[in-house]
N, C-alpha and C. Protein backbone atom coordinates (compact mmCIF):
# COMPACT_ATOMS: atom_id res chain seq x y z
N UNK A 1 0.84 -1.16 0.00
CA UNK A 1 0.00 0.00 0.00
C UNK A 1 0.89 1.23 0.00
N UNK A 2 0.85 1.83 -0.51
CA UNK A 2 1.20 3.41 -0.90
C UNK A 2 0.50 4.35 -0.10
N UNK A 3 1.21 5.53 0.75
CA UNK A 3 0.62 6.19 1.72
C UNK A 3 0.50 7.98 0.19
N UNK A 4 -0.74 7.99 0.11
CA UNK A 4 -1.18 9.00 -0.47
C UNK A 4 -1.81 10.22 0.61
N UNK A 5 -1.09 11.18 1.20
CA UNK A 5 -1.43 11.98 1.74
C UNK A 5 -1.07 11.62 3.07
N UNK A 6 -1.18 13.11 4.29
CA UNK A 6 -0.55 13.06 5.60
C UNK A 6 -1.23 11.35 6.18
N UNK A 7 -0.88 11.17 6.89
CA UNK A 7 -1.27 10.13 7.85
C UNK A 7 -1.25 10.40 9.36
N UNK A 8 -2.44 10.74 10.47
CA UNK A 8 -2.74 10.91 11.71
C UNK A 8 -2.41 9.82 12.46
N UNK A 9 -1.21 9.61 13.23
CA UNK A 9 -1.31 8.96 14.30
C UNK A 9 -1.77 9.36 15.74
N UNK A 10 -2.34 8.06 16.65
CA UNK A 10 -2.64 9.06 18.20
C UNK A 10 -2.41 7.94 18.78
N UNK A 11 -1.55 7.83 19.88
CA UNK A 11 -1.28 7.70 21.01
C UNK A 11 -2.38 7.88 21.98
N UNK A 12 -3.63 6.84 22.29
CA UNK A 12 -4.47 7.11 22.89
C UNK A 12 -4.25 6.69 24.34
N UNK A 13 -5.45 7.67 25.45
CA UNK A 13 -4.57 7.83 26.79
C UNK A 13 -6.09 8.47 27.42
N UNK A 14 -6.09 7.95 28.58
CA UNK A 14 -7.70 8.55 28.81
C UNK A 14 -7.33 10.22 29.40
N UNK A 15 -6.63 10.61 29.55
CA UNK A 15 -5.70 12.02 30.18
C UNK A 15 -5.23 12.52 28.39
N UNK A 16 -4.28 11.91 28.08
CA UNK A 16 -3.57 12.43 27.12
C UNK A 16 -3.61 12.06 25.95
N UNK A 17 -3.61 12.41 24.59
CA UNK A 17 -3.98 12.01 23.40
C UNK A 17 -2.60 12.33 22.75
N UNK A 18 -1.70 11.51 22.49
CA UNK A 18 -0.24 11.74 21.85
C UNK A 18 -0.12 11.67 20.21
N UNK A 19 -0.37 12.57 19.74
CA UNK A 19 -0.23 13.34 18.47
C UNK A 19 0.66 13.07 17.11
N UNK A 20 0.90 12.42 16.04
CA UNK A 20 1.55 12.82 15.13
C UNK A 20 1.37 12.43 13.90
N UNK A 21 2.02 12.87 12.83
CA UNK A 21 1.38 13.12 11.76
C UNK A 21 2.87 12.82 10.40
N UNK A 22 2.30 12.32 9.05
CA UNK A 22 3.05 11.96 8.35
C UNK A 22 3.28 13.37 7.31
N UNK A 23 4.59 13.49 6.57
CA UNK A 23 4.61 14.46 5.34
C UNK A 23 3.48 13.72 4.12
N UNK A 24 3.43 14.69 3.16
CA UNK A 24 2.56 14.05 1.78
C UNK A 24 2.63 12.33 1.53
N UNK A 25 3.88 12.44 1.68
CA UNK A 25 4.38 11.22 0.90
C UNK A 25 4.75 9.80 1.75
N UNK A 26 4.56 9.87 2.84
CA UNK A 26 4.36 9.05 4.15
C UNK A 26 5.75 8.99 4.27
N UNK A 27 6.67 9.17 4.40
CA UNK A 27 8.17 8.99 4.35
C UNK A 27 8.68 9.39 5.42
N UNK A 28 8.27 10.69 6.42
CA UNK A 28 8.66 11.29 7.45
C UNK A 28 7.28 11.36 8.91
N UNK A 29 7.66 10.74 10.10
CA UNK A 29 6.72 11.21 10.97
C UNK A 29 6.97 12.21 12.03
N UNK A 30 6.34 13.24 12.51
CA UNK A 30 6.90 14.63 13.00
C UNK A 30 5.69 14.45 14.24
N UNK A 31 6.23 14.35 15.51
CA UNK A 31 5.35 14.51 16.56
C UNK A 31 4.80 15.85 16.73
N UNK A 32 3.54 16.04 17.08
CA UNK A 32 2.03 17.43 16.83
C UNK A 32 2.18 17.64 17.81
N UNK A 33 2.70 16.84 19.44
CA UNK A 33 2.03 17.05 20.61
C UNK A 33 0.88 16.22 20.89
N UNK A 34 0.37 16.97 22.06
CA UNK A 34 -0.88 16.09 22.55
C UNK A 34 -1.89 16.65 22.78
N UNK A 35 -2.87 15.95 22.83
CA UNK A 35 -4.71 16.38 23.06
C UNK A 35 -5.15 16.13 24.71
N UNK A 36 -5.16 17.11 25.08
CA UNK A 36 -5.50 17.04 26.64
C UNK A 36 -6.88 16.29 26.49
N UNK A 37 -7.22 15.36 26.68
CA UNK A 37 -9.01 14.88 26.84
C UNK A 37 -9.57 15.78 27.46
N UNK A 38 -10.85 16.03 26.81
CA UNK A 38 -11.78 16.90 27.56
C UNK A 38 -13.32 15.79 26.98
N UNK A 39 -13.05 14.68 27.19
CA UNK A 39 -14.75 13.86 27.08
C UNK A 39 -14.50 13.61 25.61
N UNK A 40 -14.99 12.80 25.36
CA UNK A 40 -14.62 11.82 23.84
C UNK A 40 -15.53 12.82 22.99
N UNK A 41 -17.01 13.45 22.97
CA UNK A 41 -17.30 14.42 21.83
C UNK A 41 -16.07 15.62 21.16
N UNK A 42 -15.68 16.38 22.10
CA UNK A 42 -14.99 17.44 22.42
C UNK A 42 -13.36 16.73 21.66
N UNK A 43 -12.62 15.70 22.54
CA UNK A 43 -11.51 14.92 21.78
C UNK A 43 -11.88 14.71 20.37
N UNK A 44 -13.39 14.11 20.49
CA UNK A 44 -13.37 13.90 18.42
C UNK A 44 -13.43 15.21 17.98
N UNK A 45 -13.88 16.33 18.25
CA UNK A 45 -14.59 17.59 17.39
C UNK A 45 -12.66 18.60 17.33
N UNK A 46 -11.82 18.02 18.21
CA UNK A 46 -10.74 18.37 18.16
C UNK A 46 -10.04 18.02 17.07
N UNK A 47 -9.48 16.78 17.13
CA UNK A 47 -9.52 15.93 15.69
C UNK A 47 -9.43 16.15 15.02
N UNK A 48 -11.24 15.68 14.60
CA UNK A 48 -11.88 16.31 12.92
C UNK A 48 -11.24 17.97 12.93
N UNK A 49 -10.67 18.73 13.64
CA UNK A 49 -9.85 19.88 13.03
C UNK A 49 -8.84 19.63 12.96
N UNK A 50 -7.90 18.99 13.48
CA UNK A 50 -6.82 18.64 13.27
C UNK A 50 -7.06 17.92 11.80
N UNK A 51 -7.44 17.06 11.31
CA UNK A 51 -7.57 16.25 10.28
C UNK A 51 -8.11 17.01 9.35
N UNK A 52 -9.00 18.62 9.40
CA UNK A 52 -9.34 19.09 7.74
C UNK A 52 -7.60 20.00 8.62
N UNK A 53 -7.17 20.24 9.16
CA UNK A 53 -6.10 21.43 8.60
C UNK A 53 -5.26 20.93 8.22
N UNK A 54 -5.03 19.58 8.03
CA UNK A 54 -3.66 19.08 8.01
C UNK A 54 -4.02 18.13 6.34
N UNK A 55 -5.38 17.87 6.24
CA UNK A 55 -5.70 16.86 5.31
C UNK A 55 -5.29 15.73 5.30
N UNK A 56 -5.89 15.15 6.05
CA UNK A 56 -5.09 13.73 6.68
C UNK A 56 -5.99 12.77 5.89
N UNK A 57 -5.43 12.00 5.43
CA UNK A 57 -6.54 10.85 4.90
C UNK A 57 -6.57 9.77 5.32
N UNK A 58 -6.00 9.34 6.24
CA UNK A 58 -6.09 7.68 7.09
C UNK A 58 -5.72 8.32 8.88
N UNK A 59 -5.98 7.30 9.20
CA UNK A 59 -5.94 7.53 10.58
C UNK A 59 -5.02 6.31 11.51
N UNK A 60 -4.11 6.27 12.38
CA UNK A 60 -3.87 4.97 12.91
C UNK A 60 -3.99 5.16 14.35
N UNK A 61 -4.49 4.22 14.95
CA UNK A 61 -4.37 4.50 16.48
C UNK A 61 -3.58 3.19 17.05
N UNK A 62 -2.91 3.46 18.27
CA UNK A 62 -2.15 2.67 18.75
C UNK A 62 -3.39 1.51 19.36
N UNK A 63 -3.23 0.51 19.69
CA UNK A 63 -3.91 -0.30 20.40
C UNK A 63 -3.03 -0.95 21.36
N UNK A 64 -3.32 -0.35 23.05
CA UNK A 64 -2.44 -0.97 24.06
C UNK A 64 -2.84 -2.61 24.42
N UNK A 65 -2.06 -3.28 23.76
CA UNK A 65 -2.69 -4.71 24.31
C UNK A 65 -1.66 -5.15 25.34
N UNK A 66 -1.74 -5.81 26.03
CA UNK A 66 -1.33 -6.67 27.70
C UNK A 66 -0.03 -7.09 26.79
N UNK A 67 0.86 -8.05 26.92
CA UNK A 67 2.47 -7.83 26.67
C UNK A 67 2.35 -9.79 26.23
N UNK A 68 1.12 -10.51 26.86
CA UNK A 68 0.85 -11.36 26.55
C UNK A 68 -0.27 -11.40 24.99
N UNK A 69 -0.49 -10.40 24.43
CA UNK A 69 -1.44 -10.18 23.51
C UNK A 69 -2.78 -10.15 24.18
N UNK A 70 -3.41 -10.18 25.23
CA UNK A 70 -4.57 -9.98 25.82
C UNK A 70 -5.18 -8.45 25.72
N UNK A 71 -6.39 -8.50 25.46
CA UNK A 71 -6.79 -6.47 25.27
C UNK A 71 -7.56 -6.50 26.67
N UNK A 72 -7.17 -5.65 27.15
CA UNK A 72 -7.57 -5.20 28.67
C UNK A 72 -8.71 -3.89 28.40
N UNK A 73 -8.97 -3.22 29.21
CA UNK A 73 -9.73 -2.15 29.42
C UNK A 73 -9.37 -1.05 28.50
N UNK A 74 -8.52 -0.69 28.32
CA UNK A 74 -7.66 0.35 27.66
C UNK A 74 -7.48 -0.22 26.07
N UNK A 75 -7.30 -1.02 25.78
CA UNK A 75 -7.47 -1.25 24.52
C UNK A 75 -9.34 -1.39 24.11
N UNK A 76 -9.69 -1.64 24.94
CA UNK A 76 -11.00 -1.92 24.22
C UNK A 76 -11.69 -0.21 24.10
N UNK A 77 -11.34 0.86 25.01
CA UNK A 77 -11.66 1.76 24.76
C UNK A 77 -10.76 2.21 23.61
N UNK A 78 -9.87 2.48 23.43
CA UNK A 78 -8.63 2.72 22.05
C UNK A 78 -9.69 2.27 21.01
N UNK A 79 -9.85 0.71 20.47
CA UNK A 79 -10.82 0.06 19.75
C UNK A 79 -12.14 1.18 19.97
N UNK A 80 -13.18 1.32 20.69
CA UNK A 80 -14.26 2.12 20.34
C UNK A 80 -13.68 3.39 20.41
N UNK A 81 -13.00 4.63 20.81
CA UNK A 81 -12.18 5.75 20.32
C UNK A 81 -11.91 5.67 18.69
N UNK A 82 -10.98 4.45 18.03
CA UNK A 82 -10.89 4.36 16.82
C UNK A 82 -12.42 4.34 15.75
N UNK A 83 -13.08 3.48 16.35
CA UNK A 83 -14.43 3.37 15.73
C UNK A 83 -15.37 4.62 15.70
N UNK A 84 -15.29 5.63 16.69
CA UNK A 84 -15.65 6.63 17.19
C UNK A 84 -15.17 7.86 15.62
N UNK A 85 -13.80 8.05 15.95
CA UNK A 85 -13.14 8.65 14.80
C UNK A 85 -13.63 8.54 13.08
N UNK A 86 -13.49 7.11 13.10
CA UNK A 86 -13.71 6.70 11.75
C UNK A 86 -15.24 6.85 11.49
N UNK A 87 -16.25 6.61 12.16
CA UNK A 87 -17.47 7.00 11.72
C UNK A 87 -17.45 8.87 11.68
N UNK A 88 -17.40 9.61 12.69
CA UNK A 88 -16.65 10.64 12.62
C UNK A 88 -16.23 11.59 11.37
N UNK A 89 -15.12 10.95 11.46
CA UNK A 89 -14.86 11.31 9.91
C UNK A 89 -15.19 10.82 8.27
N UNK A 90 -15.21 9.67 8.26
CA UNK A 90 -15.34 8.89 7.08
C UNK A 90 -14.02 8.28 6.17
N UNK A 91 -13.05 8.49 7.39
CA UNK A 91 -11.70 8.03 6.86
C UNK A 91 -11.36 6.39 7.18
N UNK A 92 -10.26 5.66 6.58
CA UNK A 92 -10.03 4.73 7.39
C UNK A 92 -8.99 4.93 8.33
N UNK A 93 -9.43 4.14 9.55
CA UNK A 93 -8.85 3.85 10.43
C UNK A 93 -8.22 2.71 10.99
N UNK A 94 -7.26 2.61 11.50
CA UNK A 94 -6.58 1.43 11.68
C UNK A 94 -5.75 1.24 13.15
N UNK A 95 -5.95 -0.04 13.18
CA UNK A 95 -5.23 -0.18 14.99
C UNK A 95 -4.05 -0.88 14.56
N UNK A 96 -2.98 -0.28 15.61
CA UNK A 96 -1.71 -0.70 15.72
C UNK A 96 -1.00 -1.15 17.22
N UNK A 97 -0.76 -2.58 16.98
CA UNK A 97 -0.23 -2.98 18.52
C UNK A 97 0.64 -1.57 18.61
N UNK A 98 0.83 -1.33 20.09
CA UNK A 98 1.52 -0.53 20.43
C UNK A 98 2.20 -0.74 21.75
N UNK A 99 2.46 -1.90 21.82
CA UNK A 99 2.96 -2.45 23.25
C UNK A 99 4.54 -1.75 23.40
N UNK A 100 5.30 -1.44 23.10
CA UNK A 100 6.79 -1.06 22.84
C UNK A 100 6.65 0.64 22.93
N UNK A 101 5.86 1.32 22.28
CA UNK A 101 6.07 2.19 21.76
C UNK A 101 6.15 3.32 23.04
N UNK A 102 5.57 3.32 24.33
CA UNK A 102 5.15 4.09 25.55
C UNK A 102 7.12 4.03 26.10
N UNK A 103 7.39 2.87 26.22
CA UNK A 103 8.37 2.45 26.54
C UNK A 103 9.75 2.93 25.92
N UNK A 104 9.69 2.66 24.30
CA UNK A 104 10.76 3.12 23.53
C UNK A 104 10.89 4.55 23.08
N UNK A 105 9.58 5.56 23.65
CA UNK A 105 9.71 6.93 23.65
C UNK A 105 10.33 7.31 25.05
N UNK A 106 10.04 6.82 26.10
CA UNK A 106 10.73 7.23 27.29
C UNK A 106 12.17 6.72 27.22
N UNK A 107 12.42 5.57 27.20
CA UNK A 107 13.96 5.73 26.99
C UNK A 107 14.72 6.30 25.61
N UNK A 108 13.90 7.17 24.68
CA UNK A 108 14.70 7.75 23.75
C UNK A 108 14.70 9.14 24.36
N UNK A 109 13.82 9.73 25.00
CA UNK A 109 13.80 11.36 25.86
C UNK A 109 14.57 10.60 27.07
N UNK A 110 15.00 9.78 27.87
CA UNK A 110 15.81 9.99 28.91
C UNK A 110 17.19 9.89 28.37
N UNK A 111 17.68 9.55 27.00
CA UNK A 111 18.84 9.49 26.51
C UNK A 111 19.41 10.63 26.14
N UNK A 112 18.16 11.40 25.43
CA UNK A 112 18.66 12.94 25.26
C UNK A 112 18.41 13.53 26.34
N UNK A 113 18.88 12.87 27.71
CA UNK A 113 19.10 14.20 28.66
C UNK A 113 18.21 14.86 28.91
N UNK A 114 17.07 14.69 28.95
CA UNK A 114 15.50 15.49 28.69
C UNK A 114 15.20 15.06 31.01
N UNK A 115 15.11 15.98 31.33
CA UNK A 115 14.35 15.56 33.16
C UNK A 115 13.01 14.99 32.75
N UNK A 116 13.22 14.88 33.90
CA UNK A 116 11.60 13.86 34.28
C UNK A 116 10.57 14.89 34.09
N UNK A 117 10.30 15.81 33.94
CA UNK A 117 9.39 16.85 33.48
C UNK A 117 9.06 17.10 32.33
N UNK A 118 10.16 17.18 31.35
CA UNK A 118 10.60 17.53 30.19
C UNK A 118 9.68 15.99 29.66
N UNK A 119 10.31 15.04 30.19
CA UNK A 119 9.68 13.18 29.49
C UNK A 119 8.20 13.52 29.43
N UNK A 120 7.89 13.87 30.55
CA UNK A 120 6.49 13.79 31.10
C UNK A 120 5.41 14.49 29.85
N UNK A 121 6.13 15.46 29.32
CA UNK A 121 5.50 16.68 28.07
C UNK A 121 5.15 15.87 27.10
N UNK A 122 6.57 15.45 26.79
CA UNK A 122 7.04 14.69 25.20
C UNK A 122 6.61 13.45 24.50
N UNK A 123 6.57 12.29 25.93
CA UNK A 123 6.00 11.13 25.74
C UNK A 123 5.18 10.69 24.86
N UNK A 124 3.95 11.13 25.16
CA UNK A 124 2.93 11.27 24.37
C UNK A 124 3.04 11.02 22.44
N UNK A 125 3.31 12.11 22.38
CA UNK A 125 3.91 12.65 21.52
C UNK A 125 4.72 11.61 20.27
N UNK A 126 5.84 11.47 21.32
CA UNK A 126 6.88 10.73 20.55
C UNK A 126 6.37 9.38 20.83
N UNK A 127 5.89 8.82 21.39
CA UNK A 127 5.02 7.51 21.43
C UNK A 127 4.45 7.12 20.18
N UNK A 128 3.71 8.73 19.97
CA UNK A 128 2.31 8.58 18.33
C UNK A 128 3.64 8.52 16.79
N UNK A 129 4.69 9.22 17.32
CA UNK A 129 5.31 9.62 16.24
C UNK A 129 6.06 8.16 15.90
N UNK A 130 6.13 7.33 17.08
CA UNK A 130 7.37 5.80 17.18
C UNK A 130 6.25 5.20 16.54
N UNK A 131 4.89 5.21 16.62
CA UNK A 131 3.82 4.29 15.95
C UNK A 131 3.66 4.57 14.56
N UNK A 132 3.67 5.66 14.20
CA UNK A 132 3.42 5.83 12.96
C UNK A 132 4.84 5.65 12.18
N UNK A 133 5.65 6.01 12.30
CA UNK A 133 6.99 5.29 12.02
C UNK A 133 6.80 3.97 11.46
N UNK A 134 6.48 3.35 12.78
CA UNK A 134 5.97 1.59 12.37
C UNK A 134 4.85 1.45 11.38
N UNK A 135 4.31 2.53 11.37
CA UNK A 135 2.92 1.61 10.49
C UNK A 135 3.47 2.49 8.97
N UNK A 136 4.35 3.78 8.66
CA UNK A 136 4.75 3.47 7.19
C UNK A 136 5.58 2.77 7.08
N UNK A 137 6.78 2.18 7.63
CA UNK A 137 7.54 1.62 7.42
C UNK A 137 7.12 -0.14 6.95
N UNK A 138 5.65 -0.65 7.39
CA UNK A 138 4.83 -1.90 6.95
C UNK A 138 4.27 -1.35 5.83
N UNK A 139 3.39 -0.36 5.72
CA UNK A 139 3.17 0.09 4.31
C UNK A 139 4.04 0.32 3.40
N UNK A 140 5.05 0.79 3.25
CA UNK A 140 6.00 0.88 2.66
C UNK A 140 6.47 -0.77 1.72
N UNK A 141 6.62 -0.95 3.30
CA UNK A 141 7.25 -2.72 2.51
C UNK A 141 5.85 -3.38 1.64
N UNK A 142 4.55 -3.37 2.59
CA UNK A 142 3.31 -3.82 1.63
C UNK A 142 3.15 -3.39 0.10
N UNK A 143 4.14 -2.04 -0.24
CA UNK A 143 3.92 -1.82 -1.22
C UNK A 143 4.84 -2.45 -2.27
N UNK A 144 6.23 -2.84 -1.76
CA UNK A 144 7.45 -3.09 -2.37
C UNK A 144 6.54 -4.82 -2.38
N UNK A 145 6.05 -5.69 -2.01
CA UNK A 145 5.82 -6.74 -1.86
C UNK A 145 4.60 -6.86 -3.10
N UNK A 146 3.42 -5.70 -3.22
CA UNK A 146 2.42 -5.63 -3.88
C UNK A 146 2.04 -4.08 -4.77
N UNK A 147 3.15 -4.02 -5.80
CA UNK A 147 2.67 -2.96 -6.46
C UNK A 147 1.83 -2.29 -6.89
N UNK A 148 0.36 -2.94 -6.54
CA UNK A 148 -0.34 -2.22 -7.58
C UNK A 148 -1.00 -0.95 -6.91
């Protein structure tokens, strides 16, 4: 598959909504920041602006599953959040394990020397940006595997 236009990742978080977003050509992911939750209408109506200013045409959300592959509480809300979005908008949406990604953003901000304050900001963030990373980098190859 070929990424035609930005691509929205989120880092979903019942507090924090971790933000980021692809160039045209899916090649680069650039962390947005985060969406303070204010109640899932208000989080979607946020969004859907984020998504016409940016023109996003797919959507991916992380899906936190248990480390054993089990979906706990938090993924099953992620799952209806995603479903939420995609009716929402009318885009597709897509879930992405995201078991690594909470993890491999905090130890990439405690490497750059970033305090425990500084992590606390960024996380988020660079969490959505480590996911979407992963999900062009599978599109990418889906495409090298299936040209059409």
């Amino acid at each position: 598959m070929s990424v035609s236009g930005p691509v929205l990742a989120l880092d979903f978080g019942t507090v924090r909504i971790g933000m980021a977003v692809s160039d045209e050509a899916g090649e680069f992911a650039f962390p947005m920041g985060v969406l303070r939750s204010r109640g899932r209408e208000r989080d979607l109506a946020a969004l859907c602006e984020v998504i016409a200013e940016r023109s996003v045409r797919r959507v991916v959300v992380g899906l936190p599953v248990h480390m054993d592959g089990r979906r706990g509480d938090t993924a099953i809300a992620a799952e209806k959040f995603a479903n939420a979005i995609a009716e929402s908008t009318g885009l597709p949406v897509e879930m992405l394990d995201e078991r690594w990604t909470t993890r491999e953003a905090e130890r990439a901000l405690r490497d750059s020397g970033r305090n425990r304050k500084q992590r606390r900001e960024l996380v988020d963030a660079t969490a959505a940006a480590l996911l979407l990373r992963t999900w062009l980098d599978r599109a990418a190859n889906r495409a090298e595997v299936d040209p059409a």
